[in-house]
C-alpha atoms as a PDB file:
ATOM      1  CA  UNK A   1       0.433   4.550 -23.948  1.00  0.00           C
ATOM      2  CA  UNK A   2       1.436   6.256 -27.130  1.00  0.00           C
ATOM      3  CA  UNK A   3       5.080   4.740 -28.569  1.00  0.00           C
ATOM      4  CA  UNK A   4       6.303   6.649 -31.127  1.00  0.00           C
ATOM      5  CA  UNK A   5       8.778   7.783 -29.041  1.00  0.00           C
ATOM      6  CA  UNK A   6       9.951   4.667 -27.440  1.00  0.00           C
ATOM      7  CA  UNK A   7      13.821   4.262 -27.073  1.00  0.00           C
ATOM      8  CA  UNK A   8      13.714   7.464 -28.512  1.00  0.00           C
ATOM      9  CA  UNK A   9      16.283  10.478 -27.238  1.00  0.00           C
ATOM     10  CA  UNK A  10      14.511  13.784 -26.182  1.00  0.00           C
ATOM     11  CA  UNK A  11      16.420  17.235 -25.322  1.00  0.00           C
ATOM     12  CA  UNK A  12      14.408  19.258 -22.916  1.00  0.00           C
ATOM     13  CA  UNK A  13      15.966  22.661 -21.694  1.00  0.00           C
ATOM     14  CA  UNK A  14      15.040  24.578 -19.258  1.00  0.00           C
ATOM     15  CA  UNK A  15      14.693  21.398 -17.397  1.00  0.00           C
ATOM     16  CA  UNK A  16      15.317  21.936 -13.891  1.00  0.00           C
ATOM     17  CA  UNK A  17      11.863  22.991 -13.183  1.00  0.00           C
ATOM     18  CA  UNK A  18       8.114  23.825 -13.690  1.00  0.00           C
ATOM     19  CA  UNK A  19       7.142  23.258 -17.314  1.00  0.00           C
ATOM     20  CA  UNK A  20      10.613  21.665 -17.970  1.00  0.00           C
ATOM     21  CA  UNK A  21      10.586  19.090 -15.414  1.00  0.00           C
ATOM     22  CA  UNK A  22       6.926  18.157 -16.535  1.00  0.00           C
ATOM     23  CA  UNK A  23       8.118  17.811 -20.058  1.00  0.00           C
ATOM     24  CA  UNK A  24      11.195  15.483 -18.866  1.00  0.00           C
ATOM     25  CA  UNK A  25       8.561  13.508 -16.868  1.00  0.00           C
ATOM     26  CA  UNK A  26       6.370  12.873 -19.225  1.00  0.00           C
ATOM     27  CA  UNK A  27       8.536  12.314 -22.233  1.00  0.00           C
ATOM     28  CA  UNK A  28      10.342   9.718 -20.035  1.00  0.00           C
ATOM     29  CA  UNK A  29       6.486   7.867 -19.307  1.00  0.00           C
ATOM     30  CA  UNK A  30       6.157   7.574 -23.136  1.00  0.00           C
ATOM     31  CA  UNK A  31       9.805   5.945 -23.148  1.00  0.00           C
ATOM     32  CA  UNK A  32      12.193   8.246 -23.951  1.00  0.00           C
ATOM     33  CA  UNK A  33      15.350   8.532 -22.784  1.00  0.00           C
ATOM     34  CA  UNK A  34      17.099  12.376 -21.740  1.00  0.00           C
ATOM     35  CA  UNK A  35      19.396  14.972 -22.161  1.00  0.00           C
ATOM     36  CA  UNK A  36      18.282  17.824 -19.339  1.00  0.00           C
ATOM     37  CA  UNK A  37      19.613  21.456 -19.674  1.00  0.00           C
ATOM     38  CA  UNK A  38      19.611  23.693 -16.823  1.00  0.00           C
ATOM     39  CA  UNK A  39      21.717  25.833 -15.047  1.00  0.00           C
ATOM     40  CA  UNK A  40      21.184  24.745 -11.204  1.00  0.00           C
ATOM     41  CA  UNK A  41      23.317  21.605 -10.921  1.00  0.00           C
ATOM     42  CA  UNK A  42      21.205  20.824  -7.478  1.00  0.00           C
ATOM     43  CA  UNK A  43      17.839  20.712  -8.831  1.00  0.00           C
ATOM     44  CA  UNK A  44      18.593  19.100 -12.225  1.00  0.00           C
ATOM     45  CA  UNK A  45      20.227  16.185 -10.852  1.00  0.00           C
ATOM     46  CA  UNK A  46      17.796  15.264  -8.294  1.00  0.00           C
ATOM     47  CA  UNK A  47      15.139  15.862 -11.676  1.00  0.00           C
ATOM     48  CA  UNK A  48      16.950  13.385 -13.159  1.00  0.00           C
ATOM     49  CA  UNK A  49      17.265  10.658 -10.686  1.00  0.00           C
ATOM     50  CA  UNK A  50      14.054  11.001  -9.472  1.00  0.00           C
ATOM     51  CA  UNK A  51      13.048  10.110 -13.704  1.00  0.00           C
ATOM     52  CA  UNK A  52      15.552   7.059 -13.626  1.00  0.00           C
ATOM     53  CA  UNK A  53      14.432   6.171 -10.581  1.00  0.00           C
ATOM     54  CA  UNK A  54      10.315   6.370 -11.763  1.00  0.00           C
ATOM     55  CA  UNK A  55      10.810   5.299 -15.609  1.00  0.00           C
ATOM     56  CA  UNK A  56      13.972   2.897 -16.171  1.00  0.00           C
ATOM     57  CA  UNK A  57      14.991   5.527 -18.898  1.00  0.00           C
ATOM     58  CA  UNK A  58      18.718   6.842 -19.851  1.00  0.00           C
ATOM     59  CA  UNK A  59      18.686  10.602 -18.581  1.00  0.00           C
ATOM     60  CA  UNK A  60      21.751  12.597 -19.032  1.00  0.00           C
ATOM     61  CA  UNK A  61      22.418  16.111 -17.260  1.00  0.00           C
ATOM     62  CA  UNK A  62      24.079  18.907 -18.809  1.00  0.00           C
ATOM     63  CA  UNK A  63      24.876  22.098 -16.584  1.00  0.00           C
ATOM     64  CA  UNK A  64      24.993  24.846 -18.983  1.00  0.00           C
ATOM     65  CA  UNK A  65      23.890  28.473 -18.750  1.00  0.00           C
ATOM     66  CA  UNK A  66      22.093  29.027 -22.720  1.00  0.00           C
ATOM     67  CA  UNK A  67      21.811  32.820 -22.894  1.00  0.00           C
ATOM     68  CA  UNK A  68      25.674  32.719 -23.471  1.00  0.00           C
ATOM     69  CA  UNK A  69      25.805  33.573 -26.789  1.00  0.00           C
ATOM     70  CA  UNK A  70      28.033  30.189 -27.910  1.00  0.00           C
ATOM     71  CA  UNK A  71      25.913  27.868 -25.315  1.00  0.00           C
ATOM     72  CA  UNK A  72      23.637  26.455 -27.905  1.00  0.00           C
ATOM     73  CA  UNK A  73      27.192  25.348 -30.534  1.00  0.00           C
ATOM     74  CA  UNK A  74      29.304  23.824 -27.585  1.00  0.00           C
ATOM     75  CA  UNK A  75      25.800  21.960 -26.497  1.00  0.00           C
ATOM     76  CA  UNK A  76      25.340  20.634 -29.810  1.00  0.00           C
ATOM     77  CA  UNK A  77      29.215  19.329 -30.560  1.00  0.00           C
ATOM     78  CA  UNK A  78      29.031  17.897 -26.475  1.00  0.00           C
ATOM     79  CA  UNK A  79      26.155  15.524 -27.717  1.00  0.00           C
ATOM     80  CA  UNK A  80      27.590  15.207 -31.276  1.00  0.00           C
ATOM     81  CA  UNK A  81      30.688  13.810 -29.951  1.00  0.00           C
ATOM     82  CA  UNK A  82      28.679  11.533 -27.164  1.00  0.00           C
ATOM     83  CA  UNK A  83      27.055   9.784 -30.472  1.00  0.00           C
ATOM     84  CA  UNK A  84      23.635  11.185 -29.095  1.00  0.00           C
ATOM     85  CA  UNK A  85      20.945  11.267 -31.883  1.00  0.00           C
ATOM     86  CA  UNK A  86      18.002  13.911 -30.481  1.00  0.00           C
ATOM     87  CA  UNK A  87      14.986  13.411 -32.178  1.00  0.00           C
ATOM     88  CA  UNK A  88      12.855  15.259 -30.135  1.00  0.00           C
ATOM     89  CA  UNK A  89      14.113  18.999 -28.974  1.00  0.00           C
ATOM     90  CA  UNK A  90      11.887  20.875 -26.271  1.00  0.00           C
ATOM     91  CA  UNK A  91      12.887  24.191 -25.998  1.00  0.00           C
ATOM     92  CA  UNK A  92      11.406  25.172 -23.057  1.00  0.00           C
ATOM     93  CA  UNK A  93      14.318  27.992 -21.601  1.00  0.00           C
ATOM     94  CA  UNK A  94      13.095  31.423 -21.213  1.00  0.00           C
ATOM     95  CA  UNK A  95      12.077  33.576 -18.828  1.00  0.00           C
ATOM     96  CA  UNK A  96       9.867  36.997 -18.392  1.00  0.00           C
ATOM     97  CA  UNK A  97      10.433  40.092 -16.856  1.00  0.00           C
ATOM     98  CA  UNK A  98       7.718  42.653 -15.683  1.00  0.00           C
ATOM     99  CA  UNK A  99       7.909  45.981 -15.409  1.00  0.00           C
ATOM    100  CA  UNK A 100       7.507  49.442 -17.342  1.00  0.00           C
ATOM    101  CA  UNK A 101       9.645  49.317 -20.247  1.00  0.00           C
ATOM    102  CA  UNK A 102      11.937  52.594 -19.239  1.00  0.00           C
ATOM    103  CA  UNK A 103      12.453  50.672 -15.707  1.00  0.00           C
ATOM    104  CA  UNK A 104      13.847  47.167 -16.320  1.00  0.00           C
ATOM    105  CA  UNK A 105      16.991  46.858 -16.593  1.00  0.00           C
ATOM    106  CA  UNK A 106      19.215  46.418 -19.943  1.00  0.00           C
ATOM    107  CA  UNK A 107      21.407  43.516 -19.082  1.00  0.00           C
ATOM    108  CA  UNK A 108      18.789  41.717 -17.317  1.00  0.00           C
ATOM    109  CA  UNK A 109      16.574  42.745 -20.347  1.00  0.00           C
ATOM    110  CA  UNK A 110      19.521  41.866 -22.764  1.00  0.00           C
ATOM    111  CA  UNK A 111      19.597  38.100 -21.123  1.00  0.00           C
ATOM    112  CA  UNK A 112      15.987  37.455 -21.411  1.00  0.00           C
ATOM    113  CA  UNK A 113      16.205  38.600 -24.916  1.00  0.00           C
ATOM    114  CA  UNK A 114      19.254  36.362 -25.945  1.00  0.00           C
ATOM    115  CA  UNK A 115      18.065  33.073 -24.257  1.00  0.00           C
ATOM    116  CA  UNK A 116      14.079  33.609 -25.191  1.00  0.00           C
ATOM    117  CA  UNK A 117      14.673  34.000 -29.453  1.00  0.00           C
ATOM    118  CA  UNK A 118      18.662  34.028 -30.638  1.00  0.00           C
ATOM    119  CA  UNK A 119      19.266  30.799 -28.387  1.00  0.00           C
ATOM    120  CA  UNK A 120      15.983  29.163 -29.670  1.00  0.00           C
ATOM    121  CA  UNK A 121      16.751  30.075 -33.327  1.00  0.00           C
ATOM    122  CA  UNK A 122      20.081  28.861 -33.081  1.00  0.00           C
ATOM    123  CA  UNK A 123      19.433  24.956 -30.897  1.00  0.00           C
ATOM    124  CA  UNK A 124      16.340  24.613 -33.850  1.00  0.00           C
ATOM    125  CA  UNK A 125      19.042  25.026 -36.819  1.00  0.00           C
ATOM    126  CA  UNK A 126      21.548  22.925 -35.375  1.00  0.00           C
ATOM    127  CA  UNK A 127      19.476  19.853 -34.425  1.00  0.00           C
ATOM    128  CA  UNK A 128      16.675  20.052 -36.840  1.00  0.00           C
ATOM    129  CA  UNK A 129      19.627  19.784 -40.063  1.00  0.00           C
ATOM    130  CA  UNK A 130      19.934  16.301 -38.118  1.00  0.00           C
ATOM    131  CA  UNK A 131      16.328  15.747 -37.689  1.00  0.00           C
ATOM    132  CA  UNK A 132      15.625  16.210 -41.523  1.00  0.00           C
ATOM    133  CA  UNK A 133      18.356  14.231 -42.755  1.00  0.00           C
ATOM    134  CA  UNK A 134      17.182  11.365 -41.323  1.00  0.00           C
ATOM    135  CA  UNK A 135      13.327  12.357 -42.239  1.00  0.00           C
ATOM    136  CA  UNK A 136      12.617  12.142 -38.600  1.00  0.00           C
ATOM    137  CA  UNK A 137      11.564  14.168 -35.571  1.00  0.00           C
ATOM    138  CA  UNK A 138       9.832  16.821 -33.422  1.00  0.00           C
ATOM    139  CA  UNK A 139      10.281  20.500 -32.082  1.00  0.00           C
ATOM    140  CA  UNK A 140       8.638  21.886 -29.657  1.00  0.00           C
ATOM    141  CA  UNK A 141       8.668  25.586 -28.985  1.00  0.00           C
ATOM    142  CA  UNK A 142       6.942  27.206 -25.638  1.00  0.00           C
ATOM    143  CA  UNK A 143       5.987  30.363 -26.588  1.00  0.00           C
ATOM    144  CA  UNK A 144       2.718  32.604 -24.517  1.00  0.00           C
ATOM    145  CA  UNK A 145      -0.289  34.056 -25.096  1.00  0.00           C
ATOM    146  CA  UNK A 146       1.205  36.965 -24.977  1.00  0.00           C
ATOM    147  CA  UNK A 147       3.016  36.523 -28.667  1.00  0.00           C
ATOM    148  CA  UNK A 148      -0.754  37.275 -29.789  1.00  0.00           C
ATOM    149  CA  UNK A 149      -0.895  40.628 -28.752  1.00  0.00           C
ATOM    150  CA  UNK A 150       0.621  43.816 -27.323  1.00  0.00           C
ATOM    151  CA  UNK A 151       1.347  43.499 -23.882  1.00  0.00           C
ATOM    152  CA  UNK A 152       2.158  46.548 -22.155  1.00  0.00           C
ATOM    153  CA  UNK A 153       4.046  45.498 -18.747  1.00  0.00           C
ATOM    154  CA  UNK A 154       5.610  42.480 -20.475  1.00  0.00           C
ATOM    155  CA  UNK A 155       6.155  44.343 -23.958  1.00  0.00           C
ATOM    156  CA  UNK A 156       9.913  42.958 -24.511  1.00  0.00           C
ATOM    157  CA  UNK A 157       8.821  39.229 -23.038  1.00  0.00           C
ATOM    158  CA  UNK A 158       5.703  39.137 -25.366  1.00  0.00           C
ATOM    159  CA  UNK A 159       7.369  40.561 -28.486  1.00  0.00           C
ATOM    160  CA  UNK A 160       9.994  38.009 -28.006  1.00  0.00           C
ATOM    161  CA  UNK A 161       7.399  35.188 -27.532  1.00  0.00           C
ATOM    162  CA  UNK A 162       5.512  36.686 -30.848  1.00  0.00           C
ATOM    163  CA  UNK A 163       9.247  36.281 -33.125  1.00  0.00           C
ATOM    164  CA  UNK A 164       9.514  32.883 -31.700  1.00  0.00           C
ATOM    165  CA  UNK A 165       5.628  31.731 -32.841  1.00  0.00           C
ATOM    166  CA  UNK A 166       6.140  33.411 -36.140  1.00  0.00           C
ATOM    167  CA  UNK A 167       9.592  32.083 -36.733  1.00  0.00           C
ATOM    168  CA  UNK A 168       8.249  28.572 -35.763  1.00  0.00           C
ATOM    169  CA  UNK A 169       5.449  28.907 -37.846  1.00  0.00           C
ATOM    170  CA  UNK A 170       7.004  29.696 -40.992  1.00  0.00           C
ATOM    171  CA  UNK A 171      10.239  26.813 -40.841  1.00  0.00           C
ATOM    172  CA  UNK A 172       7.259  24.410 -39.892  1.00  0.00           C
ATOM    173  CA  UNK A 173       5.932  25.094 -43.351  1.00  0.00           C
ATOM    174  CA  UNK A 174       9.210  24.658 -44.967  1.00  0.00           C
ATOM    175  CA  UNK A 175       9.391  21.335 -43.266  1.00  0.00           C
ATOM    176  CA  UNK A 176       6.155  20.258 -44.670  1.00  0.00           C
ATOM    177  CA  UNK A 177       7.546  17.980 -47.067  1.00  0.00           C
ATOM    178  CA  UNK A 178      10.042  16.071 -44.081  1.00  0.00           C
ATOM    179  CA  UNK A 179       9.145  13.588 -41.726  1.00  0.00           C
ATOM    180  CA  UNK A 180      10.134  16.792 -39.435  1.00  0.00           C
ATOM    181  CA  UNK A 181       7.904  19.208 -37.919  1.00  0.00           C
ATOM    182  CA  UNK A 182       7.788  21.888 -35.170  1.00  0.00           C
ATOM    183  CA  UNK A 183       4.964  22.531 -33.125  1.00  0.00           C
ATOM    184  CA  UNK A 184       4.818  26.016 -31.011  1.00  0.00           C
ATOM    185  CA  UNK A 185       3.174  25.832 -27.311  1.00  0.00           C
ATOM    186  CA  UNK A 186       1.347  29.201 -26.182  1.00  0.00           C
ATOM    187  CA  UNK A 187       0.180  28.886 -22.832  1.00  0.00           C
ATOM    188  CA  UNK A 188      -1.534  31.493 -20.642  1.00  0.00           C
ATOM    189  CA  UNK A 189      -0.138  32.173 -16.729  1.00  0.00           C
ATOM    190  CA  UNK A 190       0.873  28.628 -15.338  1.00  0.00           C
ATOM    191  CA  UNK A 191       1.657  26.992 -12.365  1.00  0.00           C
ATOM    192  CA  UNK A 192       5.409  27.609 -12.448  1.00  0.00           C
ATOM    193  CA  UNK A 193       8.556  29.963 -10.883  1.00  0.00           C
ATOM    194  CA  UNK A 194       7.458  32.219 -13.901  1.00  0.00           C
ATOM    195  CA  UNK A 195       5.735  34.969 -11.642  1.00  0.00           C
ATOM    196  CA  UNK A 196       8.716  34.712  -8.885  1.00  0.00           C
ATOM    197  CA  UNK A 197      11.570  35.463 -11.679  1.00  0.00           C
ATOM    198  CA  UNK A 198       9.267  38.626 -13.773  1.00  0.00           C
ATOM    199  CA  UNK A 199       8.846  40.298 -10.188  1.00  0.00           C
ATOM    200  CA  UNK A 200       4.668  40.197 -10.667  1.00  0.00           C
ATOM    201  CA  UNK A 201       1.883  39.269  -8.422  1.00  0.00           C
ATOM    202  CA  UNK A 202      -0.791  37.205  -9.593  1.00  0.00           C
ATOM    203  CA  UNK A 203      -3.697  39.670 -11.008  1.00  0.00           C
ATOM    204  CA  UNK A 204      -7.419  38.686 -10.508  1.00  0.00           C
ATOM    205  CA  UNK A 205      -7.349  37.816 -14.265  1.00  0.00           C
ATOM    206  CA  UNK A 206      -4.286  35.619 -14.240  1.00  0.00           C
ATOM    207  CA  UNK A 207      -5.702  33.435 -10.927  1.00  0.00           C
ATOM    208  CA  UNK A 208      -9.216  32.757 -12.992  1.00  0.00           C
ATOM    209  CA  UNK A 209      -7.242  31.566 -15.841  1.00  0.00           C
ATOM    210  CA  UNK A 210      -4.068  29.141 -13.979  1.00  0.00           C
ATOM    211  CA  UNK A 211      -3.057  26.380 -15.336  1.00  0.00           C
ATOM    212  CA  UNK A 212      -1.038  23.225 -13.922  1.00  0.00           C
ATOM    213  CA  UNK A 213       2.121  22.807 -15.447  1.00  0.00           C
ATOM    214  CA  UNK A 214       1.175  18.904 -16.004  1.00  0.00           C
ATOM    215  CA  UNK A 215      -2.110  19.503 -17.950  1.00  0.00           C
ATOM    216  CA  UNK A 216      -0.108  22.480 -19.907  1.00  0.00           C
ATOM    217  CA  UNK A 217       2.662  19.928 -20.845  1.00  0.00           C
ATOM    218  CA  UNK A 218       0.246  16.867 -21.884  1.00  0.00           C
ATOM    219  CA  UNK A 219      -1.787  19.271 -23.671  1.00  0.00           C
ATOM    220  CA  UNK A 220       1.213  20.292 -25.965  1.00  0.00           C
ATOM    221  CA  UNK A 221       2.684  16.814 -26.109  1.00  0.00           C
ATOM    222  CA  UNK A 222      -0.348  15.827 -27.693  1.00  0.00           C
ATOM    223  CA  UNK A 223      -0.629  18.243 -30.408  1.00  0.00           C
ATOM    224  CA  UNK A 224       3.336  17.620 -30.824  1.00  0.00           C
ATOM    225  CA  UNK A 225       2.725  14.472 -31.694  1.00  0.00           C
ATOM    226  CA  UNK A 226      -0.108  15.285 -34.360  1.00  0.00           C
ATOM    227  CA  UNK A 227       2.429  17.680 -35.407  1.00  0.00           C
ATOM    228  CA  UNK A 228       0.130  20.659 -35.179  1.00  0.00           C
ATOM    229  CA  UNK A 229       1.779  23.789 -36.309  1.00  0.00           C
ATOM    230  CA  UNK A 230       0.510  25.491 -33.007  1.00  0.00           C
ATOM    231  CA  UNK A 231      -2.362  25.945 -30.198  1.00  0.00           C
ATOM    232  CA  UNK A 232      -3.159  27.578 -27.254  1.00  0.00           C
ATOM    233  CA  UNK A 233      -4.065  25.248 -24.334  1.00  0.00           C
ATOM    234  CA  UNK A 234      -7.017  26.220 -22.178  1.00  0.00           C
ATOM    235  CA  UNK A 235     -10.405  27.282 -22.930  1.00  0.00           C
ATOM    236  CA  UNK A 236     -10.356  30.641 -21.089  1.00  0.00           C
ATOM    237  CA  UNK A 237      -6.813  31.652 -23.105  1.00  0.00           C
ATOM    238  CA  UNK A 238      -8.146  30.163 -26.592  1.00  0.00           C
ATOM    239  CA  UNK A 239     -11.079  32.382 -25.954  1.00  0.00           C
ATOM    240  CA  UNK A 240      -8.770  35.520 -25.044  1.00  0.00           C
ATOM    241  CA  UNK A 241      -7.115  34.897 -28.457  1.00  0.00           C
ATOM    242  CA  UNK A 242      -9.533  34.682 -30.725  1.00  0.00           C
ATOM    243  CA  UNK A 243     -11.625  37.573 -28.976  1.00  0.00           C
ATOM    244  CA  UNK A 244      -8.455  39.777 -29.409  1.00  0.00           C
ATOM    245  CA  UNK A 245      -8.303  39.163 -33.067  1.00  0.00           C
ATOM    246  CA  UNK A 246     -12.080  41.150 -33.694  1.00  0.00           C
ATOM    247  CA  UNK A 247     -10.632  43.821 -31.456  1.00  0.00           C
ATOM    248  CA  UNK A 248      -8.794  46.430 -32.709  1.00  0.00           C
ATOM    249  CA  UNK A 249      -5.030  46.802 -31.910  1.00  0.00           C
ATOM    250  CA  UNK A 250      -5.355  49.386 -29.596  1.00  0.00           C
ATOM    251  CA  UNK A 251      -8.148  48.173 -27.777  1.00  0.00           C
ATOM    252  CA  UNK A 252      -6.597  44.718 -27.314  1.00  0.00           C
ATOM    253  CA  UNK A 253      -3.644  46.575 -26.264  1.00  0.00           C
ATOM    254  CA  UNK A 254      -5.548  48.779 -23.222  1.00  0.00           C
ATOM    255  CA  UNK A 255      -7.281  45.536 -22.204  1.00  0.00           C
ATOM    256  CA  UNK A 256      -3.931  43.321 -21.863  1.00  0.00           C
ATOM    257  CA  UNK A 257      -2.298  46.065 -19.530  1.00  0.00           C
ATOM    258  CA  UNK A 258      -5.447  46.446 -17.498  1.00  0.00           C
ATOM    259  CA  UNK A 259      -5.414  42.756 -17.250  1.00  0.00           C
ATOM    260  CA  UNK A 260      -1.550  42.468 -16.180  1.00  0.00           C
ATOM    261  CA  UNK A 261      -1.963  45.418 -13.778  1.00  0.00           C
ATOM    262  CA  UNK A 262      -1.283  43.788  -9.923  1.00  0.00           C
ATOM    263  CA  UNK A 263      -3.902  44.371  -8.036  1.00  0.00           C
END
């Protein structure tokens, strides 16, 4: 079992479930103790004592809606003030929305957009200032294969996803010198709530290419802990991405709605 992060306090949000409960599951295997973000009180405690229960770990629950524009500040001072010392911050909040651009709706629209890149830019700044003075610690970003290409249907979710792979990409190289790094996870459709909260059905396309939440989450664990800048996990989406990178744009673009068309 690997150790680095033994006794070690991780930050997961988005915790409550699918991707973020995996991540709080197996973070607390390898050791670490929690701080879980969500905003339905129900399901996030019985995450957590199911994990204290399993693992003989510290895990800490924090009810807190992060789209509100001063969420990710009050979060930060709350665990300041605790003494808490995160050295490993998953964000993992976000959610998509599907739909013809002209039809979804602007606050709904608005939220997604607020929570999936301004709350993610602002949680990295605060805790990774902490992280790099003491020359220590992760990030972990979940971003989609969808921030590698136009995707009509999903064209405010992906071009949100795409800002937070580029913005993760580029501070990761500024950390290069730090004991500090951030690593951004892409993954393709998933096992998760995901399709329930955009309002699609699972295409043809997206049922070939599933992946369990568990395998998603070891798979960017892993490269976390190399401190790879970013990946992709899954054969069938690494091979989407590097295929749409000899297409041109527009091409690329006409495939990726056919391909999130319901069927």
């Amino acid at each position: 079992m690997n150790t680095t992060l033994q006794g070690k306090w991780a930050l997961v949000t988005g915790a409550s479930s699918g991707l973020g409960v995996d991540f709080a599951r197996q973070l607390a295997a390898m050791g670490c103790h929690l701080v879980l973000v969500a905003r339905r009180e129900d399901r996030l405690n019985a995450v957590a004592e199911e994990i204290r229960q399993r693992h003989k770990v510290e895990v800490e629950v924090v009810i807190m809606d992060l789209s509100a524009p001063d969420a990710p500040q009050h979060l930060y001072t709350q665990l300041k003030d605790a003494g808490r010392q995160v050295d490993v911050l998953v964000n993992n909040a976000g959610f998509g929305l599907y739909g013809e651009f002209l039809k979804i709706d602007w606050a709904r629209e608005q939220n997604m957009l607020q929570l999936n890149m301004l709350t993610v830019v602002q949680m990295t700044k605060l805790f990774l200032r902490d992280m790099v003075a003491r020359n220590f610690g992760y990030v972990l970003q979940v971003s989609s294969i969808g921030a590698y290409q136009p995707s009509p249907l999903y064209a405010t979710y992906s071009a949100s996803k795409s800002f937070v792979l580029n913005f993760s990409d580029a501070v990761n190289y500024e950390l290069r010198s730090t004991g500090v790094s951030i690593t951004t996870l892409s993954p393709g459709i998933t096992r998760t709530e995901f399709l329930d909260v955009s309002g699609q059905q699972a295409t043809r396309y997206q049922r070939m290419a599933m992946m369990t939440s568990e395998d998603v989450v070891r798979i960017g664990l892993d490269a976390m802990l190399k401190r790879r800048p970013s990946l992709v996990p899954g054969t069938m989406n690494a091979l989407t991405v590097w295929f749409n990178r000899l297409m041109p744009r527009r091409l690329a673009t006409m495939i990726g709605y056919r391909l999130m068309q319901s069927n």
